[in-house]
C-alpha atoms as a PDB file:
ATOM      1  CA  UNK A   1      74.489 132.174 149.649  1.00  0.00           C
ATOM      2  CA  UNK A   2      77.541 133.451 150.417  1.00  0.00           C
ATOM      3  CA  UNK A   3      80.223 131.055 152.002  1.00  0.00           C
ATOM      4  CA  UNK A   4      81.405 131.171 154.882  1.00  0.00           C
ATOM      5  CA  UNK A   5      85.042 131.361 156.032  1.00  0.00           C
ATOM      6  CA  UNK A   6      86.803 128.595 157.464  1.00  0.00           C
ATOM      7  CA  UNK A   7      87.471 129.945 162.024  1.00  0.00           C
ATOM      8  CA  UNK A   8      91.045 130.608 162.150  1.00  0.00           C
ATOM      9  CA  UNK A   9      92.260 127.777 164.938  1.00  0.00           C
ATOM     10  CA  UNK A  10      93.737 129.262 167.970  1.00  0.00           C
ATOM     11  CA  UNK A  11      95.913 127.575 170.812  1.00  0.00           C
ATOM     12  CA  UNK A  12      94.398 128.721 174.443  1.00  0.00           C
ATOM     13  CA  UNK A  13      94.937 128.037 177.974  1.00  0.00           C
ATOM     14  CA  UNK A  14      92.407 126.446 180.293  1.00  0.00           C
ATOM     15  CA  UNK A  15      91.926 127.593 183.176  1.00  0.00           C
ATOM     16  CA  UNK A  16      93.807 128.141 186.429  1.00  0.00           C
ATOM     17  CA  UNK A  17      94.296 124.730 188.015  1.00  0.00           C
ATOM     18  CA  UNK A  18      93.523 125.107 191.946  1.00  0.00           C
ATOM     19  CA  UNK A  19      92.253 128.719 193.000  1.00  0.00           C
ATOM     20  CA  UNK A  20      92.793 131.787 191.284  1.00  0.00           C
ATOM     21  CA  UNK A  21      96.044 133.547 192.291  1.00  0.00           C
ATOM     22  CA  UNK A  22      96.278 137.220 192.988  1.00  0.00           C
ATOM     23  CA  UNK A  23     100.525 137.366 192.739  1.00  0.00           C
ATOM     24  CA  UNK A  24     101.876 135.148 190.379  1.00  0.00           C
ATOM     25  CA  UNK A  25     105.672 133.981 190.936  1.00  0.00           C
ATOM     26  CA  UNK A  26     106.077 131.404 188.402  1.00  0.00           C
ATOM     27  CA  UNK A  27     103.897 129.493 185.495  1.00  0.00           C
ATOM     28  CA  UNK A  28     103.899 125.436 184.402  1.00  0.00           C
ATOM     29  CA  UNK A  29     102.684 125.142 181.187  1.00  0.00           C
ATOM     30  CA  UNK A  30     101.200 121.171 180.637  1.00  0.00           C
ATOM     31  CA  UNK A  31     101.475 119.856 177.496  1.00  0.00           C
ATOM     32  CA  UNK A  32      99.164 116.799 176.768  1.00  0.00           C
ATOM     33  CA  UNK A  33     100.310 114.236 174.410  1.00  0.00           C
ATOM     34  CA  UNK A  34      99.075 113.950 170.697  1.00  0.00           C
ATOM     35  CA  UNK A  35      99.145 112.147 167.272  1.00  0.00           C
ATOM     36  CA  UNK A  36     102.618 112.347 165.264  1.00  0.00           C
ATOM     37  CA  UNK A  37     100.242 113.353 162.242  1.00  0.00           C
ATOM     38  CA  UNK A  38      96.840 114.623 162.858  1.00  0.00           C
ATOM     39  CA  UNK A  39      94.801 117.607 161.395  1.00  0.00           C
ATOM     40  CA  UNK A  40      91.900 117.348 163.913  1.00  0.00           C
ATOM     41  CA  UNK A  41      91.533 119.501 167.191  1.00  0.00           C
ATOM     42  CA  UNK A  42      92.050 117.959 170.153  1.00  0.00           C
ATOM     43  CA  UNK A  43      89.479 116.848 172.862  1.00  0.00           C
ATOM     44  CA  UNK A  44      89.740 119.739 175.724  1.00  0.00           C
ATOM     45  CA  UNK A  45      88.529 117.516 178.323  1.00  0.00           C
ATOM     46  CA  UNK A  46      90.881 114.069 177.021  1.00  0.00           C
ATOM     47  CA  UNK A  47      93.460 116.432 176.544  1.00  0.00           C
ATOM     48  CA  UNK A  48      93.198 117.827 180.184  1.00  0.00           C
ATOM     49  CA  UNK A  49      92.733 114.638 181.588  1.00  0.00           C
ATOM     50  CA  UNK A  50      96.232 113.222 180.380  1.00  0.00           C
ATOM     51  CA  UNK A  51      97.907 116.134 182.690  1.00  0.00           C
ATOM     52  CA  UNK A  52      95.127 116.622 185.131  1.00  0.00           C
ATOM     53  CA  UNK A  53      96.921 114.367 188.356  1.00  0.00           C
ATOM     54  CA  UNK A  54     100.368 116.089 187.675  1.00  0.00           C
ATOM     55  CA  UNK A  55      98.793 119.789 187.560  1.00  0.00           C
ATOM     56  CA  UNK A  56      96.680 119.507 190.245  1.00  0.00           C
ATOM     57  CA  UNK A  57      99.791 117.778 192.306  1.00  0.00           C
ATOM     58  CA  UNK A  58     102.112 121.064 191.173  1.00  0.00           C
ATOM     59  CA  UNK A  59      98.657 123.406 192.248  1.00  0.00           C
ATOM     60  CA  UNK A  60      98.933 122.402 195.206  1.00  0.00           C
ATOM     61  CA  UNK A  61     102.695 121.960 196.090  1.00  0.00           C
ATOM     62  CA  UNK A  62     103.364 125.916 194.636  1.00  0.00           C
ATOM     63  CA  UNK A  63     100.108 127.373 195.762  1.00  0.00           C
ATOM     64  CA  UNK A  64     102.009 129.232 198.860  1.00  0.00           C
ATOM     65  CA  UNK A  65     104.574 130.128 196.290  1.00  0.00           C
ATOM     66  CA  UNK A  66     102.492 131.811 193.664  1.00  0.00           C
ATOM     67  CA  UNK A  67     102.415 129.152 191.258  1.00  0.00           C
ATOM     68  CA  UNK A  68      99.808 129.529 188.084  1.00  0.00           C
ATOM     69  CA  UNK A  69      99.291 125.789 186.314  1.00  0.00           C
ATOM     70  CA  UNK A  70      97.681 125.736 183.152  1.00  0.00           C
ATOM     71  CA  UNK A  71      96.844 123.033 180.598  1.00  0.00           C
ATOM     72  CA  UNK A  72      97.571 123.958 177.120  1.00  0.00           C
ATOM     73  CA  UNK A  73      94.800 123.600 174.214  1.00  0.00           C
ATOM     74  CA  UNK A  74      96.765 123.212 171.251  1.00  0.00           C
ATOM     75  CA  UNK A  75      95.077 123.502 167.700  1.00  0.00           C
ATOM     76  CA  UNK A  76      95.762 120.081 166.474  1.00  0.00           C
ATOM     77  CA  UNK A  77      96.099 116.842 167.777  1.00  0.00           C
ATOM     78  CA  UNK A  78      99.260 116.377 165.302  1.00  0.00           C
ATOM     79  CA  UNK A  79     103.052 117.110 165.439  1.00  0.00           C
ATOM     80  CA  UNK A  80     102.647 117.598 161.998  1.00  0.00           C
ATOM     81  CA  UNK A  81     106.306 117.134 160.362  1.00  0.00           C
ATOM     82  CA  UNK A  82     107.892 120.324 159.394  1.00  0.00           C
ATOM     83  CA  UNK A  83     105.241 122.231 160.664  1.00  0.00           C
ATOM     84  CA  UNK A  84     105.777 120.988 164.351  1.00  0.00           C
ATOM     85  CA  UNK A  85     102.208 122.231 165.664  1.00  0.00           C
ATOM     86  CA  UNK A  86     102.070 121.229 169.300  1.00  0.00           C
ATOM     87  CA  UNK A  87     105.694 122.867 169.929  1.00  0.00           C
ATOM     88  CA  UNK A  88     104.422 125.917 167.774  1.00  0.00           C
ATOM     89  CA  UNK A  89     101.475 126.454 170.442  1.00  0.00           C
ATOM     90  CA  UNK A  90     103.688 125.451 173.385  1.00  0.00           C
ATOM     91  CA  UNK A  91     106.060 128.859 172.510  1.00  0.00           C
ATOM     92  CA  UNK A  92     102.954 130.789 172.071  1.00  0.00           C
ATOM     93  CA  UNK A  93     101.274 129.571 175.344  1.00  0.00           C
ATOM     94  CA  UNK A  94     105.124 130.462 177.057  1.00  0.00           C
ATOM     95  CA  UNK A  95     104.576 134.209 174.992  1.00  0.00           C
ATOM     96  CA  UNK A  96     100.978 134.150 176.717  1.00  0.00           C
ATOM     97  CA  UNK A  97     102.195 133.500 180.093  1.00  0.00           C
ATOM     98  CA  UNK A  98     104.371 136.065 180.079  1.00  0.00           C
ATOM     99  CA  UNK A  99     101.747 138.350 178.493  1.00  0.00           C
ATOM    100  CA  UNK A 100      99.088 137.327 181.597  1.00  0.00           C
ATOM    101  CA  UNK A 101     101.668 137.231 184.277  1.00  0.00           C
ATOM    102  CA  UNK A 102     104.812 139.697 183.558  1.00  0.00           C
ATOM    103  CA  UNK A 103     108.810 138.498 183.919  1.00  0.00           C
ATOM    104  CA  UNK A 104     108.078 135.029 185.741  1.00  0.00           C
ATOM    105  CA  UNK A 105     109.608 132.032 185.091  1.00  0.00           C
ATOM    106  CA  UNK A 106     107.901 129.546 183.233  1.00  0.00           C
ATOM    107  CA  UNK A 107     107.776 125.725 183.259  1.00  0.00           C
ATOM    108  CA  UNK A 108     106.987 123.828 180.163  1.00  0.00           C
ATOM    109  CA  UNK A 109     105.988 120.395 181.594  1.00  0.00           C
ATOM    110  CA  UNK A 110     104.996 117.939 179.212  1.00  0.00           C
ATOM    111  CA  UNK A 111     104.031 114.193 178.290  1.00  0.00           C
ATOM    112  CA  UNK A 112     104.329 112.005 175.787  1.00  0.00           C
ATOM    113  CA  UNK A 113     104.433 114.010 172.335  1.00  0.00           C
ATOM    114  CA  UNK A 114     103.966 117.424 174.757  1.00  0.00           C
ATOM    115  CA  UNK A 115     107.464 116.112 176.284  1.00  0.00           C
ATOM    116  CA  UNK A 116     108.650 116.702 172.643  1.00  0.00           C
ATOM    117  CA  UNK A 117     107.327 119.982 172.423  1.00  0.00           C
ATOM    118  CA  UNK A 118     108.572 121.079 175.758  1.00  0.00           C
ATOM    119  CA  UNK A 119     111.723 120.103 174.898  1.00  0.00           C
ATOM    120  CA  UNK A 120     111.355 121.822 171.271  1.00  0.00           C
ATOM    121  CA  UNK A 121     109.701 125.104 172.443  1.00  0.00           C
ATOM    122  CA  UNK A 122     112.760 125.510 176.049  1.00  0.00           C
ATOM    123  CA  UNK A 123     114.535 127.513 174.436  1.00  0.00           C
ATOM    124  CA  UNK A 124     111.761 130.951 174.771  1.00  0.00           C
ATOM    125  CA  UNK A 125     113.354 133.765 176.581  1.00  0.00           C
ATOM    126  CA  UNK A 126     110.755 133.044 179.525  1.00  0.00           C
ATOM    127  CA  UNK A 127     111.368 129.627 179.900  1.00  0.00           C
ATOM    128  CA  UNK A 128     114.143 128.421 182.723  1.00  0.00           C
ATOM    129  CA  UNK A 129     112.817 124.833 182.999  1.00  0.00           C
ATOM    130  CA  UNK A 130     111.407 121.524 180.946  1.00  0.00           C
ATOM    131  CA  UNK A 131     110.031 118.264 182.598  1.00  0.00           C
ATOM    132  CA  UNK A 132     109.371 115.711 180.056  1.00  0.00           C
ATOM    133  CA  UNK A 133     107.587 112.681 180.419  1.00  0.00           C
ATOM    134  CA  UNK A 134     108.142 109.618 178.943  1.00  0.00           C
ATOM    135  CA  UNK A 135     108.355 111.607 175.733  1.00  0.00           C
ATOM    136  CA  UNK A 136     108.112 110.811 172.290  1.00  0.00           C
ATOM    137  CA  UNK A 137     111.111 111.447 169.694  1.00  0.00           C
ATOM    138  CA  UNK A 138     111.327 110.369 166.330  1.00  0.00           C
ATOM    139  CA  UNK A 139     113.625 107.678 165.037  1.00  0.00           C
ATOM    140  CA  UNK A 140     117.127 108.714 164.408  1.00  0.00           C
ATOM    141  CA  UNK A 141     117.174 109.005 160.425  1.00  0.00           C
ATOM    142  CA  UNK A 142     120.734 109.942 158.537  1.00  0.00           C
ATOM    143  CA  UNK A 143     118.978 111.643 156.255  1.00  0.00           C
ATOM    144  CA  UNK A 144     117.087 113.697 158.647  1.00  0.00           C
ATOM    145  CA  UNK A 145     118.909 116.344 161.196  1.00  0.00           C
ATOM    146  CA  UNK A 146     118.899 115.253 164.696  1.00  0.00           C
ATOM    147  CA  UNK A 147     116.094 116.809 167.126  1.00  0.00           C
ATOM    148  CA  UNK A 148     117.517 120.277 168.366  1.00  0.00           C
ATOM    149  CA  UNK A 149     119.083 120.801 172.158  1.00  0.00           C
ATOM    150  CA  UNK A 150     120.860 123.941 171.660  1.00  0.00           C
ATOM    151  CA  UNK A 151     117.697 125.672 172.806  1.00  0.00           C
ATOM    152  CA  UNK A 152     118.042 124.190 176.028  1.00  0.00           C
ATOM    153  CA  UNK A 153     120.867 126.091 177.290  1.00  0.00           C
ATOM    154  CA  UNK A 154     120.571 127.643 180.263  1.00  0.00           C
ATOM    155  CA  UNK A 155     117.578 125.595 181.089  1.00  0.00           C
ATOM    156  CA  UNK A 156     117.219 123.007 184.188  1.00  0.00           C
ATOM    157  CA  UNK A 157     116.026 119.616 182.323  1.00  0.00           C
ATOM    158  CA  UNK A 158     114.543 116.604 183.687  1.00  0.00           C
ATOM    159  CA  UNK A 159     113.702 113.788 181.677  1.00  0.00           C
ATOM    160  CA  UNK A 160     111.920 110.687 183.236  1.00  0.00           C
ATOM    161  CA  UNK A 161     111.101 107.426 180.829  1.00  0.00           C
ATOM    162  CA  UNK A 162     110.018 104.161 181.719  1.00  0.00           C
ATOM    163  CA  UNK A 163     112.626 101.037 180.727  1.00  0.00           C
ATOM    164  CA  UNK A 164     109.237  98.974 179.137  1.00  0.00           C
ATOM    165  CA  UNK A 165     107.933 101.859 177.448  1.00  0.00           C
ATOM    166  CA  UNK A 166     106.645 100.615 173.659  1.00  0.00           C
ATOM    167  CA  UNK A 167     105.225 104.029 172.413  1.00  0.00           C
ATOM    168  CA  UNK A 168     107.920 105.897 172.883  1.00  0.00           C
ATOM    169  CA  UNK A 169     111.165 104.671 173.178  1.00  0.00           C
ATOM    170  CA  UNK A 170     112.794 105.435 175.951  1.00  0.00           C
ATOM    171  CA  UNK A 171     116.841 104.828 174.477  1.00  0.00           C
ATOM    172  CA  UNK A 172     115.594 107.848 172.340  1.00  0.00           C
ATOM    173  CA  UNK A 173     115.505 110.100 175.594  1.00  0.00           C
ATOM    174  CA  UNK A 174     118.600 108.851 176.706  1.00  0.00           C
ATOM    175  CA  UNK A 175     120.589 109.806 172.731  1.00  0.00           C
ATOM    176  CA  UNK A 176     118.767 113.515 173.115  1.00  0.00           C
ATOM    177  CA  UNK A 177     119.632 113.686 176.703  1.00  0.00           C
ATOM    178  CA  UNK A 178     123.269 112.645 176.296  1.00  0.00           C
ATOM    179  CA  UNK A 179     123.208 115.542 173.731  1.00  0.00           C
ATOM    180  CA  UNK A 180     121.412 117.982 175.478  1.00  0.00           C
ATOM    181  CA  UNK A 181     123.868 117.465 178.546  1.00  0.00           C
ATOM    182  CA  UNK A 182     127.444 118.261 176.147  1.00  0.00           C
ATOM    183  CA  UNK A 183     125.795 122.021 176.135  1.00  0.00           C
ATOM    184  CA  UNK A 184     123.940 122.247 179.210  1.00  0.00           C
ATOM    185  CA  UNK A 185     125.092 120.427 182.344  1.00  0.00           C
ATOM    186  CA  UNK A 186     121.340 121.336 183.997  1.00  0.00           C
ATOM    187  CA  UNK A 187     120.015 117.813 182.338  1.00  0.00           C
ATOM    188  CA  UNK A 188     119.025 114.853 184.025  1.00  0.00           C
ATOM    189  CA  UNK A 189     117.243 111.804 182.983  1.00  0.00           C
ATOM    190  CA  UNK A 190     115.574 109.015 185.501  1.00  0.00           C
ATOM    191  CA  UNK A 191     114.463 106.021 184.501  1.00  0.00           C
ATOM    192  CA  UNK A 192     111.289 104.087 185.989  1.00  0.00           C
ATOM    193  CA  UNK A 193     112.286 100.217 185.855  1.00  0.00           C
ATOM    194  CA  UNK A 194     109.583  97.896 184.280  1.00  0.00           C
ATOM    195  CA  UNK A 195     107.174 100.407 183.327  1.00  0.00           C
ATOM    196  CA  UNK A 196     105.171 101.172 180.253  1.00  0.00           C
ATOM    197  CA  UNK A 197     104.363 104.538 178.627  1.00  0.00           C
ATOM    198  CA  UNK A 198     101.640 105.702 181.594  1.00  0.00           C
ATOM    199  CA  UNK A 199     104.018 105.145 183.936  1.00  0.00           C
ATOM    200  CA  UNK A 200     100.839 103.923 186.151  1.00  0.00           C
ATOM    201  CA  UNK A 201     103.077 101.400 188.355  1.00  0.00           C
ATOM    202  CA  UNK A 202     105.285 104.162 189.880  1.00  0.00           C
ATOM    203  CA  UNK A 203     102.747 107.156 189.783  1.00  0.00           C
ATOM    204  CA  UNK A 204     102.935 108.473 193.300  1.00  0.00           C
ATOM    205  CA  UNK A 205     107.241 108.541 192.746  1.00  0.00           C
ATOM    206  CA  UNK A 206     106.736 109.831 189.386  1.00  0.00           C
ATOM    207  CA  UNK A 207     104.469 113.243 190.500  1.00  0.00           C
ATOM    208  CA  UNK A 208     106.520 113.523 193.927  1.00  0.00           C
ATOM    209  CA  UNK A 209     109.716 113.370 191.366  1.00  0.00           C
ATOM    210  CA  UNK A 210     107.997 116.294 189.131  1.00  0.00           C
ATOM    211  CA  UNK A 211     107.053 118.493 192.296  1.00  0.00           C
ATOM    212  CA  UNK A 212     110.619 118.222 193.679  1.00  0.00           C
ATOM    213  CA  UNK A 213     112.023 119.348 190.320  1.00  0.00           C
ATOM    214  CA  UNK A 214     108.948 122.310 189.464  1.00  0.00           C
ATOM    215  CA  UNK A 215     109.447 123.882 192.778  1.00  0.00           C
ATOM    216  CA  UNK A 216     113.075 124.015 192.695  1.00  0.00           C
ATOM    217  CA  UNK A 217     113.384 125.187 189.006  1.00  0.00           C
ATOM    218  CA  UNK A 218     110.798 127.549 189.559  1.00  0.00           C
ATOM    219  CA  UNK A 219     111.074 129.349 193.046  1.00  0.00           C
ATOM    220  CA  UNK A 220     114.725 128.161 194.544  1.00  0.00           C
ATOM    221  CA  UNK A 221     113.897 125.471 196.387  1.00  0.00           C
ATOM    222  CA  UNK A 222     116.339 122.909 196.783  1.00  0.00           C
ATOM    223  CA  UNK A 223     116.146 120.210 194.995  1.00  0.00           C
ATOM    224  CA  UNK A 224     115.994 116.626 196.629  1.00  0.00           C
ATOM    225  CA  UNK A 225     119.329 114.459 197.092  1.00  0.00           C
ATOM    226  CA  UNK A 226     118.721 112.372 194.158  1.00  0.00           C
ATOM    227  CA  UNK A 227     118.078 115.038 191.965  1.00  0.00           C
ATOM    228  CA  UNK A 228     121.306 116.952 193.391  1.00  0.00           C
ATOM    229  CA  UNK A 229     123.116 113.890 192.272  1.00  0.00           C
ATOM    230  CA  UNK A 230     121.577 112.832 188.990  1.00  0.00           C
ATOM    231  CA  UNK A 231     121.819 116.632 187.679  1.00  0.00           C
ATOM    232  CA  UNK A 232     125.911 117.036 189.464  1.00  0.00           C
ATOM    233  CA  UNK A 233     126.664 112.968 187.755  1.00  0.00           C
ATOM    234  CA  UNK A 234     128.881 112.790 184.617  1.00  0.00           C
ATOM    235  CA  UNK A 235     126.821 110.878 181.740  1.00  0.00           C
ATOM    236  CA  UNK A 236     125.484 108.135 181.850  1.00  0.00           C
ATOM    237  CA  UNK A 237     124.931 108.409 185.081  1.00  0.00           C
ATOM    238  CA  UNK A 238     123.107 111.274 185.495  1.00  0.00           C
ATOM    239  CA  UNK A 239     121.426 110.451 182.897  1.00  0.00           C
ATOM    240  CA  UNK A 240     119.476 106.769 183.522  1.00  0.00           C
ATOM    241  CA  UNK A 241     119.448 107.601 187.428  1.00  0.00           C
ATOM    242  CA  UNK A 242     116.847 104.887 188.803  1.00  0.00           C
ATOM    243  CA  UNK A 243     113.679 106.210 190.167  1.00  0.00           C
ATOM    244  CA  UNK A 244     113.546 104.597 193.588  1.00  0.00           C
ATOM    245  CA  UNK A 245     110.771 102.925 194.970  1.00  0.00           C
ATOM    246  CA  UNK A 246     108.714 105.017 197.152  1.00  0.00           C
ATOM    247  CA  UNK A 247     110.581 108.169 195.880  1.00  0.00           C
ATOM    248  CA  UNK A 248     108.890 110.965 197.993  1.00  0.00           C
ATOM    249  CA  UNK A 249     107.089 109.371 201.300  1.00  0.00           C
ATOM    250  CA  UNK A 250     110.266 110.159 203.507  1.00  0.00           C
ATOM    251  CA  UNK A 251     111.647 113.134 201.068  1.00  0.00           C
ATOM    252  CA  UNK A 252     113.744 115.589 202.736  1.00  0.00           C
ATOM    253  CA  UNK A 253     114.783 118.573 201.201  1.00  0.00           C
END
């Protein structure tokens, strides 16, 4: 019997989050989390459910704006080292968007290890903006180069970790940021006091924090005091700005 050959494993998007759009204006790509090293394909509907609240929340804040959410299915639930999967399918899913959609800007918005590969993959030609969540970074090692920010010029940034976070470790965010901002002065960083990786405590502020941030990256809306400030403030400042409580009931833009 002849053997068979091994499917070739493909990144995809899921579907349109919130109604299907007839004029699209701008994308947000969400990247799920994943395994630093892991050969095994991610869960579709675990996978979607890590990003589901924030891309239904961004659905529905840009649907009068033309806005086109879609979680991203990578190939493997792994970084990978060297090989750096999840970012790998993050540029292709920003080269599919742009494929689908035509010259629109694109948000990658991502959490966890997806914050790593937003921040990795920023720096495609259709890409203007990165939201990273709580995301994870390797440990600084002398022998290793640094994770890349050059590829974030030109891009608006927002970073948001919480202070208790044990996964992934939130002064990590604040080294890359502080790097990221000597090339770009579009970064910002807030921190979320006395939370954990989920970020469950503060989880209203959190998504009201991403939609202020998506909708003005994306379509020219301005952007909420705080994130005037935190993006205008020298570091560190700007760069561990404190989420405040209730962020988002009284917002006015």
């Amino acid at each position: 019997m002849a053997q068979q050959a091994t499917p070739v494993r493909r990144a995809r998007l899921g579907r349109t989050l919130g109604p299907e759009r007839t004029a699209v204006s701008g994308v947000v790509l969400l990247l799920p989390g994943g395994d630093e090293v892991s050969g095994r394909r991610p869960s579709p509907l675990l996978a979607a459910a890590s990003v589901r609240a924030l891309g239904r929340r961004l659905a529905r804040a840009g649907r009068d704006e033309g806005l086109a959410a879609h979680v991203v299915h990578y190939r493997y639930r792994g970084w990978n080292g060297a090989e750096a999967h999840l970012a790998r399918d993050a540029d292709w899913a920003a080269e599919e968007a742009v494929r689908r959609y035509g010259d629109v800007p694109v948000c990658l918005a991502g959490i966890g290890m997806g914050g790593r590969a937003a921040l990795r993959a920023g720096g495609h030609d259709a890409v203007n903006s990165v939201l990273a969540i709580a995301p994870w970074l390797p440990d600084e090692d002398m022998a290793a180069p640094p994770e890349p920010v050059k590829q974030l010029a030109g891009r608006q940034v927002l970073i948001v970790h919480g202070t208790n976070d044990e996964r992934s470790d939130p002064e990590l965010s604040f080294r890359l940021a502080s790097r990221a901002k000597k090339a770009n002065r579009a970064v910002c960083r807030f921190e979320v006091h006395s939370d954990g990786h989920g970020l469950r405590h503060y989880r209203e502020e959190v998504l009201a924090l991403a939609e202020d941030f998506v909708m003005g990256a994306l379509f020219g809306l301005p952007f909420s005091r705080p994130v005037e400030d935190a993006l205008a403030a020298p570091p560190p400042l700007g760069l561990r700005m404190p989420l405040a409580v209730g962020f988002g009931k009284s917002l006015r833009r």
